[in-house]
PDB file of N, CA and C in Angstrom:
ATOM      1  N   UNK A   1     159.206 201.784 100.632  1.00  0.00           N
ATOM      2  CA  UNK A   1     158.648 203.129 100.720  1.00  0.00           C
ATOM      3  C   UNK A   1     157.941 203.458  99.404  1.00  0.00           C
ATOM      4  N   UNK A   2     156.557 203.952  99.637  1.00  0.00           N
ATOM      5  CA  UNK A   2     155.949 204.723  97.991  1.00  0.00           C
ATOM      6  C   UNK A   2     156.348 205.730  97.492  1.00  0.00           C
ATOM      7  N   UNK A   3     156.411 205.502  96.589  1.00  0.00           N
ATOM      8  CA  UNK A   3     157.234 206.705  95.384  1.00  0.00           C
ATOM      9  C   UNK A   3     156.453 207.994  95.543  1.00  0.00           C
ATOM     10  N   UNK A   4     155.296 207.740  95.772  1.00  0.00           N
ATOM     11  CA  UNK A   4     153.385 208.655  95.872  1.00  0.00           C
ATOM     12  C   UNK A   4     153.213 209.378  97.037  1.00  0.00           C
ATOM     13  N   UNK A   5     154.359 208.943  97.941  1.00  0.00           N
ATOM     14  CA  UNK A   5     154.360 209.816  99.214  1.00  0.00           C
ATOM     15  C   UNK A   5     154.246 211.154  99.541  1.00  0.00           C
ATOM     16  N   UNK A   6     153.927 211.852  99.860  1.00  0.00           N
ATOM     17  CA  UNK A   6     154.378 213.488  99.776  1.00  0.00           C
ATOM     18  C   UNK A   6     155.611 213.785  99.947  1.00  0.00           C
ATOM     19  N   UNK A   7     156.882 213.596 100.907  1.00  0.00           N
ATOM     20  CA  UNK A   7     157.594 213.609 100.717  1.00  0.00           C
ATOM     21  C   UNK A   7     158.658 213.425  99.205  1.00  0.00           C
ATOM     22  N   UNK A   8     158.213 212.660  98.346  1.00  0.00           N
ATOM     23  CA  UNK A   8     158.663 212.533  96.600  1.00  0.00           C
ATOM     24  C   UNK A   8     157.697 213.509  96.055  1.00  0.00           C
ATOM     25  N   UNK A   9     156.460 214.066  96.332  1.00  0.00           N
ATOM     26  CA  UNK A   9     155.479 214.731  95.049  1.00  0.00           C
ATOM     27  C   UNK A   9     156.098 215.639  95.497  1.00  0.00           C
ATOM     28  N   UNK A  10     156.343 216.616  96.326  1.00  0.00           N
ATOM     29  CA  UNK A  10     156.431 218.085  96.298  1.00  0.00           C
ATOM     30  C   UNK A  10     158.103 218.173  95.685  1.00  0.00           C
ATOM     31  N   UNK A  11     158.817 217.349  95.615  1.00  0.00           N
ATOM     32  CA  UNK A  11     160.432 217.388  95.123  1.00  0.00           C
ATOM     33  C   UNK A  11     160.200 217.135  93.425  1.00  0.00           C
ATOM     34  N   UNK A  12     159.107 216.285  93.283  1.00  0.00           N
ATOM     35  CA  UNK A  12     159.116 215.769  92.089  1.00  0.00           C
ATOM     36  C   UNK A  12     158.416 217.609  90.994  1.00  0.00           C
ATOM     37  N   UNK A  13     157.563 217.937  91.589  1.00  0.00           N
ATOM     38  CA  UNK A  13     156.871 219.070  91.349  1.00  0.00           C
ATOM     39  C   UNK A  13     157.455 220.284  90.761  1.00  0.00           C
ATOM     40  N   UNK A  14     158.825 220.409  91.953  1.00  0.00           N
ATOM     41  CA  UNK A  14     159.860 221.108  91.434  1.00  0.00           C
ATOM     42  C   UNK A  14     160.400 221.156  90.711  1.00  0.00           C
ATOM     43  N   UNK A  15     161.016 219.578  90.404  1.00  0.00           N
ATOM     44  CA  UNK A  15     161.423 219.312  88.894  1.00  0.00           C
ATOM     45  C   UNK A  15     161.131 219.917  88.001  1.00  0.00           C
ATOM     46  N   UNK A  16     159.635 219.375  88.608  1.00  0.00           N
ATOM     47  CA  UNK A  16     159.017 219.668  86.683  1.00  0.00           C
ATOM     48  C   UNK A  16     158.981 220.925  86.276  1.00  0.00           C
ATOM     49  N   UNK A  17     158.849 221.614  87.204  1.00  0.00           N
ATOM     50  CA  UNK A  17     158.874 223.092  86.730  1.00  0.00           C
ATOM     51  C   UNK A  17     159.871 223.622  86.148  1.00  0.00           C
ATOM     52  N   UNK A  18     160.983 223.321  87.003  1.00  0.00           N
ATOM     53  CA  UNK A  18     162.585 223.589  86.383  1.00  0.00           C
ATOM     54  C   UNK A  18     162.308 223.077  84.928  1.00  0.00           C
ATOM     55  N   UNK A  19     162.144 221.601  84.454  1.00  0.00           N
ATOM     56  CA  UNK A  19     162.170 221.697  83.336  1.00  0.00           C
ATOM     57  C   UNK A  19     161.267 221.918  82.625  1.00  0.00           C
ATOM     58  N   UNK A  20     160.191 222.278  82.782  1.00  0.00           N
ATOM     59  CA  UNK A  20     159.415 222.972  81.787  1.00  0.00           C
ATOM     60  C   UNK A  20     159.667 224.644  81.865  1.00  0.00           C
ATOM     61  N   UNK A  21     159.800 225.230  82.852  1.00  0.00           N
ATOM     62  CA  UNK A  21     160.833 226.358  82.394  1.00  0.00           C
ATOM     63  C   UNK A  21     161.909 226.980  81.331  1.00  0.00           C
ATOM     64  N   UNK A  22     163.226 225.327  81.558  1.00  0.00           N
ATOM     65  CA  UNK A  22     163.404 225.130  80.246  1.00  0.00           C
ATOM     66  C   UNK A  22     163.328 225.156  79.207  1.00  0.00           C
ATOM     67  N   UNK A  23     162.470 223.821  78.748  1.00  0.00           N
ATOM     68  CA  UNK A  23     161.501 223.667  77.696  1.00  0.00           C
ATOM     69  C   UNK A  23     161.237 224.908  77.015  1.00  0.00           C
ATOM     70  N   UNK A  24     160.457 225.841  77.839  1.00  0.00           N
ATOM     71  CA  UNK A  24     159.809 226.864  77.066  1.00  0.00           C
ATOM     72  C   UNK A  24     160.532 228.469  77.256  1.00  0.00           C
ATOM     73  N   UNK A  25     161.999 228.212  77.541  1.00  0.00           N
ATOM     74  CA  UNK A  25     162.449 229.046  77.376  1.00  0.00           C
ATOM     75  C   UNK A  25     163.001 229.717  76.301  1.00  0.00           C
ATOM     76  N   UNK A  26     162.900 230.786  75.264  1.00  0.00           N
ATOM     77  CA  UNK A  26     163.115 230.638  73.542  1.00  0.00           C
ATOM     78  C   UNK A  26     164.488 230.947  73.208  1.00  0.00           C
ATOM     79  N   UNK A  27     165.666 230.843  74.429  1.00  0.00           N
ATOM     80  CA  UNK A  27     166.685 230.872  74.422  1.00  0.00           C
ATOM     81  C   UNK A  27     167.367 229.263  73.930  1.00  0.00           C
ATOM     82  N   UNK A  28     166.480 228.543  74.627  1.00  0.00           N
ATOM     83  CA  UNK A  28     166.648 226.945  74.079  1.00  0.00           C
ATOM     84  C   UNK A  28     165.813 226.350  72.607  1.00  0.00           C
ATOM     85  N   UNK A  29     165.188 227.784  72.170  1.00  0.00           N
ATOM     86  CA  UNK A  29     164.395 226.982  70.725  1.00  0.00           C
ATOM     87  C   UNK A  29     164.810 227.141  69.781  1.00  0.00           C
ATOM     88  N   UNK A  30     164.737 226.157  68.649  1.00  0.00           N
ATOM     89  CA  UNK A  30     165.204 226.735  67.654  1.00  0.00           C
ATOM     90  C   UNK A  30     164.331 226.692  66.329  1.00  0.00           C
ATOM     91  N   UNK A  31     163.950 227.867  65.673  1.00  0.00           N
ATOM     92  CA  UNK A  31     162.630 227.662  64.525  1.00  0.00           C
ATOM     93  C   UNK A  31     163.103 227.611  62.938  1.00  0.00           C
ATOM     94  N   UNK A  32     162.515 227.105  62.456  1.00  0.00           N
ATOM     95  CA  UNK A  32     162.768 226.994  61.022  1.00  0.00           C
ATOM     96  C   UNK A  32     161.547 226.390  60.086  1.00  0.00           C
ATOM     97  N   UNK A  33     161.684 227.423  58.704  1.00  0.00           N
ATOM     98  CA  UNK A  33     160.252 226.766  57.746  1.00  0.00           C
ATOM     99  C   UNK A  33     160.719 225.655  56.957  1.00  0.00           C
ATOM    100  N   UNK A  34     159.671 225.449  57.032  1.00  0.00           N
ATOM    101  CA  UNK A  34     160.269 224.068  55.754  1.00  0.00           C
ATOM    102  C   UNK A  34     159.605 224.012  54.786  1.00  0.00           C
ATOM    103  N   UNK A  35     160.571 224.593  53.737  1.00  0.00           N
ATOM    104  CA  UNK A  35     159.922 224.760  52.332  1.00  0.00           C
ATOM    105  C   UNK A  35     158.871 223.401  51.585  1.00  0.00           C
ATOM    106  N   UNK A  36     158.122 223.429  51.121  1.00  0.00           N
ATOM    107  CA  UNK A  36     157.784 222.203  50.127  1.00  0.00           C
ATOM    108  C   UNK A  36     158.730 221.231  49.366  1.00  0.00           C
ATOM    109  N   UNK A  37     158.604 220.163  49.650  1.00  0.00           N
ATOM    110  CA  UNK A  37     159.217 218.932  49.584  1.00  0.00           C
ATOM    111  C   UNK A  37     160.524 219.036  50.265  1.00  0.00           C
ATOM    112  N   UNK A  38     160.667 219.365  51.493  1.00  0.00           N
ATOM    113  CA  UNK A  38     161.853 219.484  52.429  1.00  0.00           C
ATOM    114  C   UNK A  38     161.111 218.055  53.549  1.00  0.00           C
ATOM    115  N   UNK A  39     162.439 217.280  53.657  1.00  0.00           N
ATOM    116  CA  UNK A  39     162.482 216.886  54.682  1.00  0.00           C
ATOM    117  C   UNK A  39     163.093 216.992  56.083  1.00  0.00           C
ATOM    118  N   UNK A  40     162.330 216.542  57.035  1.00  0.00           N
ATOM    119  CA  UNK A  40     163.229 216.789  58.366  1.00  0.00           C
ATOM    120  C   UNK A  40     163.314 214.981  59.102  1.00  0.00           C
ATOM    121  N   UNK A  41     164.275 214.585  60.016  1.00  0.00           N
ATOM    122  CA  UNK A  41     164.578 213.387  60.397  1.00  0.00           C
ATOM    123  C   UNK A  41     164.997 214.052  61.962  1.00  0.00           C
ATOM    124  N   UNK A  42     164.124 213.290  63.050  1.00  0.00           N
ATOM    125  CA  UNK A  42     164.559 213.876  63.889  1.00  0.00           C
ATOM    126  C   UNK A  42     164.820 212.385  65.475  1.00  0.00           C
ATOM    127  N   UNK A  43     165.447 212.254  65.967  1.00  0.00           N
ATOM    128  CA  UNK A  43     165.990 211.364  66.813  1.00  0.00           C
ATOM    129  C   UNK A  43     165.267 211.743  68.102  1.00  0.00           C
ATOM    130  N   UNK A  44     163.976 210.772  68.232  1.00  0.00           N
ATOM    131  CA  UNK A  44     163.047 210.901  69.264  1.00  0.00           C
ATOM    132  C   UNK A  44     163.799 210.924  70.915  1.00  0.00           C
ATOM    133  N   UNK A  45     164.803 209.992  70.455  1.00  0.00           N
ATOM    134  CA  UNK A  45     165.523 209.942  71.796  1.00  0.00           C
ATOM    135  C   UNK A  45     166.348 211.048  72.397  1.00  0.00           C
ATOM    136  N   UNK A  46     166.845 212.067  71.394  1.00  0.00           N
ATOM    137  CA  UNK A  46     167.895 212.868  71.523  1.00  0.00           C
ATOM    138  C   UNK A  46     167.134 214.548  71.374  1.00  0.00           C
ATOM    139  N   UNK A  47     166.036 214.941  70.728  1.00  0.00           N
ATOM    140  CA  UNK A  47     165.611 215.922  70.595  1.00  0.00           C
ATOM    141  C   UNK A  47     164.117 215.684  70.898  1.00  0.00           C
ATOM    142  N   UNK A  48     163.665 216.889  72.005  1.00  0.00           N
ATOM    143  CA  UNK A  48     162.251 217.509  72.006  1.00  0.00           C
ATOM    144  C   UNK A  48     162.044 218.083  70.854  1.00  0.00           C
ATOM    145  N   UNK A  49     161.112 218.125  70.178  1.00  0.00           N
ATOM    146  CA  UNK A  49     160.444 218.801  69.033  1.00  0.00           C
ATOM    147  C   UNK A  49     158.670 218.712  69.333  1.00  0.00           C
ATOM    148  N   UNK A  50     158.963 219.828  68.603  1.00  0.00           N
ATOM    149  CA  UNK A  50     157.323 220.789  67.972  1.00  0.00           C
ATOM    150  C   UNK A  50     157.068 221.197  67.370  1.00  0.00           C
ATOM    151  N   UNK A  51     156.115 221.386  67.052  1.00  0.00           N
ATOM    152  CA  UNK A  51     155.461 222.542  65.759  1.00  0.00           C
ATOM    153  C   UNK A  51     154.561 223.460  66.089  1.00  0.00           C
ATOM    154  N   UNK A  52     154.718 224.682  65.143  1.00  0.00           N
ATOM    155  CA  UNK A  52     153.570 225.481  65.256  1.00  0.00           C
ATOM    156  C   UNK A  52     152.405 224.950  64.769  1.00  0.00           C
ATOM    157  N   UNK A  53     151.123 225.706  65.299  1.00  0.00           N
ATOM    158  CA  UNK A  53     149.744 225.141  64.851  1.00  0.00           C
ATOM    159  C   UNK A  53     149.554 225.388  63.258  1.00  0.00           C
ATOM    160  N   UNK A  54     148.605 224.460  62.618  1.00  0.00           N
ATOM    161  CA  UNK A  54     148.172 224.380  61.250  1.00  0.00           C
ATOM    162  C   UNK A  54     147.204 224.949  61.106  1.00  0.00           C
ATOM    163  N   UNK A  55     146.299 225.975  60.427  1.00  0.00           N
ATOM    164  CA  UNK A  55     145.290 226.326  60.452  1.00  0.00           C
ATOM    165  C   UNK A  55     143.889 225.432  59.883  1.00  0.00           C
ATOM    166  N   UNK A  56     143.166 225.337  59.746  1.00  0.00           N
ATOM    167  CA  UNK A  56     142.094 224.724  59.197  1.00  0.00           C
ATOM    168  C   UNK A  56     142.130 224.737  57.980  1.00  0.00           C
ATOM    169  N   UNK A  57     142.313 225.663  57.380  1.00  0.00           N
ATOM    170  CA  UNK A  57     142.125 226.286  56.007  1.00  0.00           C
ATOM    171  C   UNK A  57     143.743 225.954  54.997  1.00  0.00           C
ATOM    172  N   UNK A  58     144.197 225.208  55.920  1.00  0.00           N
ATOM    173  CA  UNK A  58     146.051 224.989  55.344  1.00  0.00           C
ATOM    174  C   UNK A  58     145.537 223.787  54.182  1.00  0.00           C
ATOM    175  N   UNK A  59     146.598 223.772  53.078  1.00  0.00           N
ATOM    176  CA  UNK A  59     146.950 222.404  52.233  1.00  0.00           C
ATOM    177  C   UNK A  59     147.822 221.763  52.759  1.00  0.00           C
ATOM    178  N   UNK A  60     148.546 222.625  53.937  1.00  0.00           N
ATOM    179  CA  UNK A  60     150.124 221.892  54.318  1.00  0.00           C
ATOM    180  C   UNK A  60     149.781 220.177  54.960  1.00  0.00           C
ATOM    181  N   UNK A  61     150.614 219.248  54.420  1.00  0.00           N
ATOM    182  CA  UNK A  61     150.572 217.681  54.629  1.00  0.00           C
ATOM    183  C   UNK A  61     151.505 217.558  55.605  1.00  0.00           C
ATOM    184  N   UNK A  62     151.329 217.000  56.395  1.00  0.00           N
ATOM    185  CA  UNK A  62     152.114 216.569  57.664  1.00  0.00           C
ATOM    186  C   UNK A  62     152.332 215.021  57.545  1.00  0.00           C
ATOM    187  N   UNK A  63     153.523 214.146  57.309  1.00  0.00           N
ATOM    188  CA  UNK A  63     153.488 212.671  57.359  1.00  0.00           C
ATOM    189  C   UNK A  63     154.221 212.250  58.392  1.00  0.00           C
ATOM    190  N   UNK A  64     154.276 211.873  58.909  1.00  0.00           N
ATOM    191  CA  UNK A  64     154.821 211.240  59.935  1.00  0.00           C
ATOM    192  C   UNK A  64     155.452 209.826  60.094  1.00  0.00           C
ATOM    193  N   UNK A  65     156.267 209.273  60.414  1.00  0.00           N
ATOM    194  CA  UNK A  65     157.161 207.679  60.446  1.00  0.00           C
ATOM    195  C   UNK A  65     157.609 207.081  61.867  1.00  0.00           C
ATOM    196  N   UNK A  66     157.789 206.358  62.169  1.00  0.00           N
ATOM    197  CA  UNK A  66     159.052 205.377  63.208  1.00  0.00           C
ATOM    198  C   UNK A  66     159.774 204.423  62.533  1.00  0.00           C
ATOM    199  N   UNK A  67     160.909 204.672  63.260  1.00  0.00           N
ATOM    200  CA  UNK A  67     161.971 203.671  62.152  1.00  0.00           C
ATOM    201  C   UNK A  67     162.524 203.180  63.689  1.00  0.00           C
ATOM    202  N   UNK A  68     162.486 201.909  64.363  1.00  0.00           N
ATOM    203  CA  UNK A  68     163.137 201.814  65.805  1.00  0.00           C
ATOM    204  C   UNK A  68     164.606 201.818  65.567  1.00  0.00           C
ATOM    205  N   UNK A  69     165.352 202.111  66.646  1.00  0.00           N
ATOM    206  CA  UNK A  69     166.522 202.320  66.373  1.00  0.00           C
ATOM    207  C   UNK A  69     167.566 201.018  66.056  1.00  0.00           C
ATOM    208  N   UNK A  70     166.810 200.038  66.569  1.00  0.00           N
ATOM    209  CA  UNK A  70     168.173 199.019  65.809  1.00  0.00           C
ATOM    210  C   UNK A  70     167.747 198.694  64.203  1.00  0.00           C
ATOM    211  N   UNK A  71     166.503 198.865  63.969  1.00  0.00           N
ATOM    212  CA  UNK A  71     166.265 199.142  62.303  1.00  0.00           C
ATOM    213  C   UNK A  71     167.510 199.857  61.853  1.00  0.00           C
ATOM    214  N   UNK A  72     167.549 201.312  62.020  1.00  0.00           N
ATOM    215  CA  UNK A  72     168.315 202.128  61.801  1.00  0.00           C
ATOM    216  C   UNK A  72     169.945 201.815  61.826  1.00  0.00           C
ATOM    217  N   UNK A  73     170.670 201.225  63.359  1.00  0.00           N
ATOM    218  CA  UNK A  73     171.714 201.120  63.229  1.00  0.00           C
ATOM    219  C   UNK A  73     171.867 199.845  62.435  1.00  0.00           C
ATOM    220  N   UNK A  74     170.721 199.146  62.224  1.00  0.00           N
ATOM    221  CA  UNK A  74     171.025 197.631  61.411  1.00  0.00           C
ATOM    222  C   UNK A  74     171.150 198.262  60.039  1.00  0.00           C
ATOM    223  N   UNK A  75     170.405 199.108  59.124  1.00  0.00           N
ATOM    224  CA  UNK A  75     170.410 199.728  58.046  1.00  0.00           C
ATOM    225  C   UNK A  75     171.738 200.422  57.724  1.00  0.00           C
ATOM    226  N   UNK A  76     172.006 201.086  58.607  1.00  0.00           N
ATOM    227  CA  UNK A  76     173.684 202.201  58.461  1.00  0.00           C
ATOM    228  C   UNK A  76     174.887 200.936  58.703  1.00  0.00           C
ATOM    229  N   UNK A  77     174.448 200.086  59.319  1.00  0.00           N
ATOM    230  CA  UNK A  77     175.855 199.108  59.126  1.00  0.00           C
ATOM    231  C   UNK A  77     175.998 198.515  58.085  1.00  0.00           C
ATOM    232  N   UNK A  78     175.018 197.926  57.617  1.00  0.00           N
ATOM    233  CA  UNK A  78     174.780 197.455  55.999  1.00  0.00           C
ATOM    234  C   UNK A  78     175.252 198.347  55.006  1.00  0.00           C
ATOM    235  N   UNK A  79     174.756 199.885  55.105  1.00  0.00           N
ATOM    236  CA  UNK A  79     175.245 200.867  53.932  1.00  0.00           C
ATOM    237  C   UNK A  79     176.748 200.784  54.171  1.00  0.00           C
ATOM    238  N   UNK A  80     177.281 201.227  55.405  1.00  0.00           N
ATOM    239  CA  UNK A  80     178.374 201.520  55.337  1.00  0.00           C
ATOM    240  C   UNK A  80     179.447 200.622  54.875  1.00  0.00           C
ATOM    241  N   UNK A  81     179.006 199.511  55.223  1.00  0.00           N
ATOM    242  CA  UNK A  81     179.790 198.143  54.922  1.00  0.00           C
ATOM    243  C   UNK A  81     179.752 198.510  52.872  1.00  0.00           C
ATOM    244  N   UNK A  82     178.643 198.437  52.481  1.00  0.00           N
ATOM    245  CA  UNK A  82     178.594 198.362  51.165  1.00  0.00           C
ATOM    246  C   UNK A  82     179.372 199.556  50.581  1.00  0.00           C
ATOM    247  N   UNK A  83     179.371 200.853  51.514  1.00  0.00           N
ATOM    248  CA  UNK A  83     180.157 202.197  50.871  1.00  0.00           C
ATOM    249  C   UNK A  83     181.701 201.064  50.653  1.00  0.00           C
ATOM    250  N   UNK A  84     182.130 201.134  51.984  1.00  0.00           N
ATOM    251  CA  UNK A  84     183.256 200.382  52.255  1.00  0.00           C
ATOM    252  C   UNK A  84     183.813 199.274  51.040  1.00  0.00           C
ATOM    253  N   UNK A  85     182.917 198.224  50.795  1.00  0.00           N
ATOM    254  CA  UNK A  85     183.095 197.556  49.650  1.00  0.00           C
ATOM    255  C   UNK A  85     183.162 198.239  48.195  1.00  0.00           C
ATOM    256  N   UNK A  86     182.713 199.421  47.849  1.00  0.00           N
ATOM    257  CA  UNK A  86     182.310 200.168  46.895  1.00  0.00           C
ATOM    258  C   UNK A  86     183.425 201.133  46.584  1.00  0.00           C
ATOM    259  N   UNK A  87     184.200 201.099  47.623  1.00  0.00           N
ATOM    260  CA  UNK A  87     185.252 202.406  47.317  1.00  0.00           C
ATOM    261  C   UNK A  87     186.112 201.778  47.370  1.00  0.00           C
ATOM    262  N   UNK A  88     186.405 199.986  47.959  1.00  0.00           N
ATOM    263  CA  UNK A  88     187.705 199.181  47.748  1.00  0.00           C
ATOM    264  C   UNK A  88     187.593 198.648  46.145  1.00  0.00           C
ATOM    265  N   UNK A  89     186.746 198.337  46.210  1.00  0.00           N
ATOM    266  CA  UNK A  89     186.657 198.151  44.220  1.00  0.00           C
ATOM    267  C   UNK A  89     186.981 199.159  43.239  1.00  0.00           C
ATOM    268  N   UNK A  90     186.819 200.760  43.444  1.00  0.00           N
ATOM    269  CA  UNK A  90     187.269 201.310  42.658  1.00  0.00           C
ATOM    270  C   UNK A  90     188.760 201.929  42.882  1.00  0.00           C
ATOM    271  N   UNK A  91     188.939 201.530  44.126  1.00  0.00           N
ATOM    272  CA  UNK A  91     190.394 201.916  44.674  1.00  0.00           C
ATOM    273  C   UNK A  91     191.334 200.655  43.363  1.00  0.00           C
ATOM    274  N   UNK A  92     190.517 199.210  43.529  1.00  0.00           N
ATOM    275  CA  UNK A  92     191.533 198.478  43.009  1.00  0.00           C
ATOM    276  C   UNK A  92     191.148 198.429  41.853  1.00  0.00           C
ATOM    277  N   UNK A  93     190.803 198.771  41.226  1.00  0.00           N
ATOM    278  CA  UNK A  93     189.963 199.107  39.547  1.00  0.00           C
ATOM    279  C   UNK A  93     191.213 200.522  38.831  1.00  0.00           C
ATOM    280  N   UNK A  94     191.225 201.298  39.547  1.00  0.00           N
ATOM    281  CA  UNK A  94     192.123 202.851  39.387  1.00  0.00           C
ATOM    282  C   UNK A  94     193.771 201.902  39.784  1.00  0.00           C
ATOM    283  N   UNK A  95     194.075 201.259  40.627  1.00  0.00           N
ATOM    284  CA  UNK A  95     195.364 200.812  40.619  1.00  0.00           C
ATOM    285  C   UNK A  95     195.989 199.886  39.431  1.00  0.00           C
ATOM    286  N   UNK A  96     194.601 199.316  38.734  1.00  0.00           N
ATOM    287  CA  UNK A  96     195.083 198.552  37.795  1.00  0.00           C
ATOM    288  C   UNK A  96     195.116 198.989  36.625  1.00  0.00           C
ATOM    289  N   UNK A  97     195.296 200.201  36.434  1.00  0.00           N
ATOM    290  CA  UNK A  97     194.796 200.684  35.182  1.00  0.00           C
ATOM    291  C   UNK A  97     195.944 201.769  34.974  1.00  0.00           C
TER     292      UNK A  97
END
Protein backbone atom coordinates (compact mmCIF):
# COMPACT_ATOMS: atom_id res chain seq x y z
CA UNK A 1 0.00 0.00 0.00
CA UNK A 2 1.37 3.86 -0.71
CA UNK A 3 2.15 5.86 2.08
CA UNK A 4 0.84 8.98 -0.64
CA UNK A 5 -2.58 7.64 -0.58
CA UNK A 6 -5.26 9.92 0.61
CA UNK A 7 -6.29 7.87 3.06
CA UNK A 8 -2.45 8.59 5.06
CA UNK A 9 -2.35 12.54 3.74
CA UNK A 10 -5.44 13.78 5.36
CA UNK A 11 -4.36 11.79 8.93
CA UNK A 12 -0.88 12.84 8.30
CA UNK A 13 -2.15 16.67 7.90
CA UNK A 14 -3.66 16.50 11.19
CA UNK A 15 -0.66 15.69 12.76
CA UNK A 16 1.03 18.27 11.65
CA UNK A 17 -1.07 20.72 12.80
CA UNK A 18 -1.35 19.31 16.28
CA UNK A 19 2.24 19.70 16.32
CA UNK A 20 2.87 22.78 15.01
CA UNK A 21 0.24 24.12 17.28
CA UNK A 22 2.51 22.98 19.79
CA UNK A 23 5.55 24.20 18.54
CA UNK A 24 4.22 27.62 18.53
CA UNK A 25 2.47 27.62 21.49
CA UNK A 26 4.49 30.28 24.05
CA UNK A 27 3.41 28.15 26.86
CA UNK A 28 6.07 25.60 25.47
CA UNK A 29 8.85 28.44 24.79
CA UNK A 30 11.38 29.36 26.50
CA UNK A 31 13.47 32.88 25.79
CA UNK A 32 16.64 34.07 26.93
CA UNK A 33 19.54 36.83 25.89
CA UNK A 34 22.75 35.91 25.60
CA UNK A 35 25.06 38.26 26.81
CA UNK A 36 28.51 38.67 24.83
CA UNK A 37 30.83 35.90 25.01
CA UNK A 38 28.06 33.52 26.43
CA UNK A 39 27.81 30.27 25.17
CA UNK A 40 24.91 28.00 24.43
CA UNK A 41 25.27 23.93 23.56
CA UNK A 42 22.21 22.56 22.46
CA UNK A 43 21.33 18.62 21.67
CA UNK A 44 19.87 18.62 18.10
CA UNK A 45 18.28 15.42 18.93
CA UNK A 46 16.56 16.37 22.15
CA UNK A 47 15.59 20.15 21.69
CA UNK A 48 13.74 22.31 18.92
CA UNK A 49 15.43 25.61 18.95
CA UNK A 50 15.28 29.14 17.42
CA UNK A 51 16.09 32.42 17.30
CA UNK A 52 14.83 35.70 16.98
CA UNK A 53 15.62 37.65 13.74
CA UNK A 54 19.04 39.71 13.42
CA UNK A 55 18.68 42.96 11.99
CA UNK A 56 20.87 44.11 9.12
CA UNK A 57 22.44 46.76 10.89
CA UNK A 58 23.48 44.14 13.99
CA UNK A 59 27.46 43.40 14.91
CA UNK A 60 25.90 40.37 16.66
CA UNK A 61 28.18 37.04 15.34
CA UNK A 62 26.35 33.97 15.13
CA UNK A 63 28.87 30.68 14.94
CA UNK A 64 27.61 27.72 14.60
CA UNK A 65 29.21 23.76 15.07
CA UNK A 66 28.29 19.81 14.81
CA UNK A 67 29.97 17.63 17.03
CA UNK A 68 28.12 13.93 16.00
CA UNK A 69 27.14 12.24 18.87
CA UNK A 70 29.48 9.36 19.24
CA UNK A 71 32.31 12.16 18.93
CA UNK A 72 30.75 13.43 21.98
CA UNK A 73 30.00 10.26 23.98
CA UNK A 74 33.61 9.07 22.74
CA UNK A 75 35.04 12.51 24.23
CA UNK A 76 32.98 12.33 27.80
CA UNK A 77 34.19 8.72 28.24
CA UNK A 78 37.74 9.66 27.83
CA UNK A 79 37.27 12.82 30.27
CA UNK A 80 35.55 10.96 32.67
CA UNK A 81 37.83 8.07 32.75
CA UNK A 82 40.76 10.69 33.18
CA UNK A 83 38.55 12.70 36.07
CA UNK A 84 38.35 9.15 37.52
CA UNK A 85 42.14 8.54 37.26
CA UNK A 86 42.78 12.13 38.58
CA UNK A 87 40.89 11.95 41.78
CA UNK A 88 42.34 8.21 42.49
CA UNK A 89 45.83 9.77 42.49
CA UNK A 90 45.11 12.43 44.77
CA UNK A 91 42.93 10.24 46.93
CA UNK A 92 46.26 8.07 47.21
CA UNK A 93 48.72 11.02 47.36
CA UNK A 94 46.43 12.60 50.68
CA UNK A 95 46.47 8.88 52.22
CA UNK A 96 50.10 8.84 52.15
CA UNK A 97 50.89 11.76 53.66
Amino acid sequence: MCCYCVANVLPFYKAWKTMCDEVRDPANEAWFKLEPGSLILLNNRRVLHGRSGISLSSTRVLCGCYVSYEDYTSRLSVLEHTLATHQQHISNTSATH
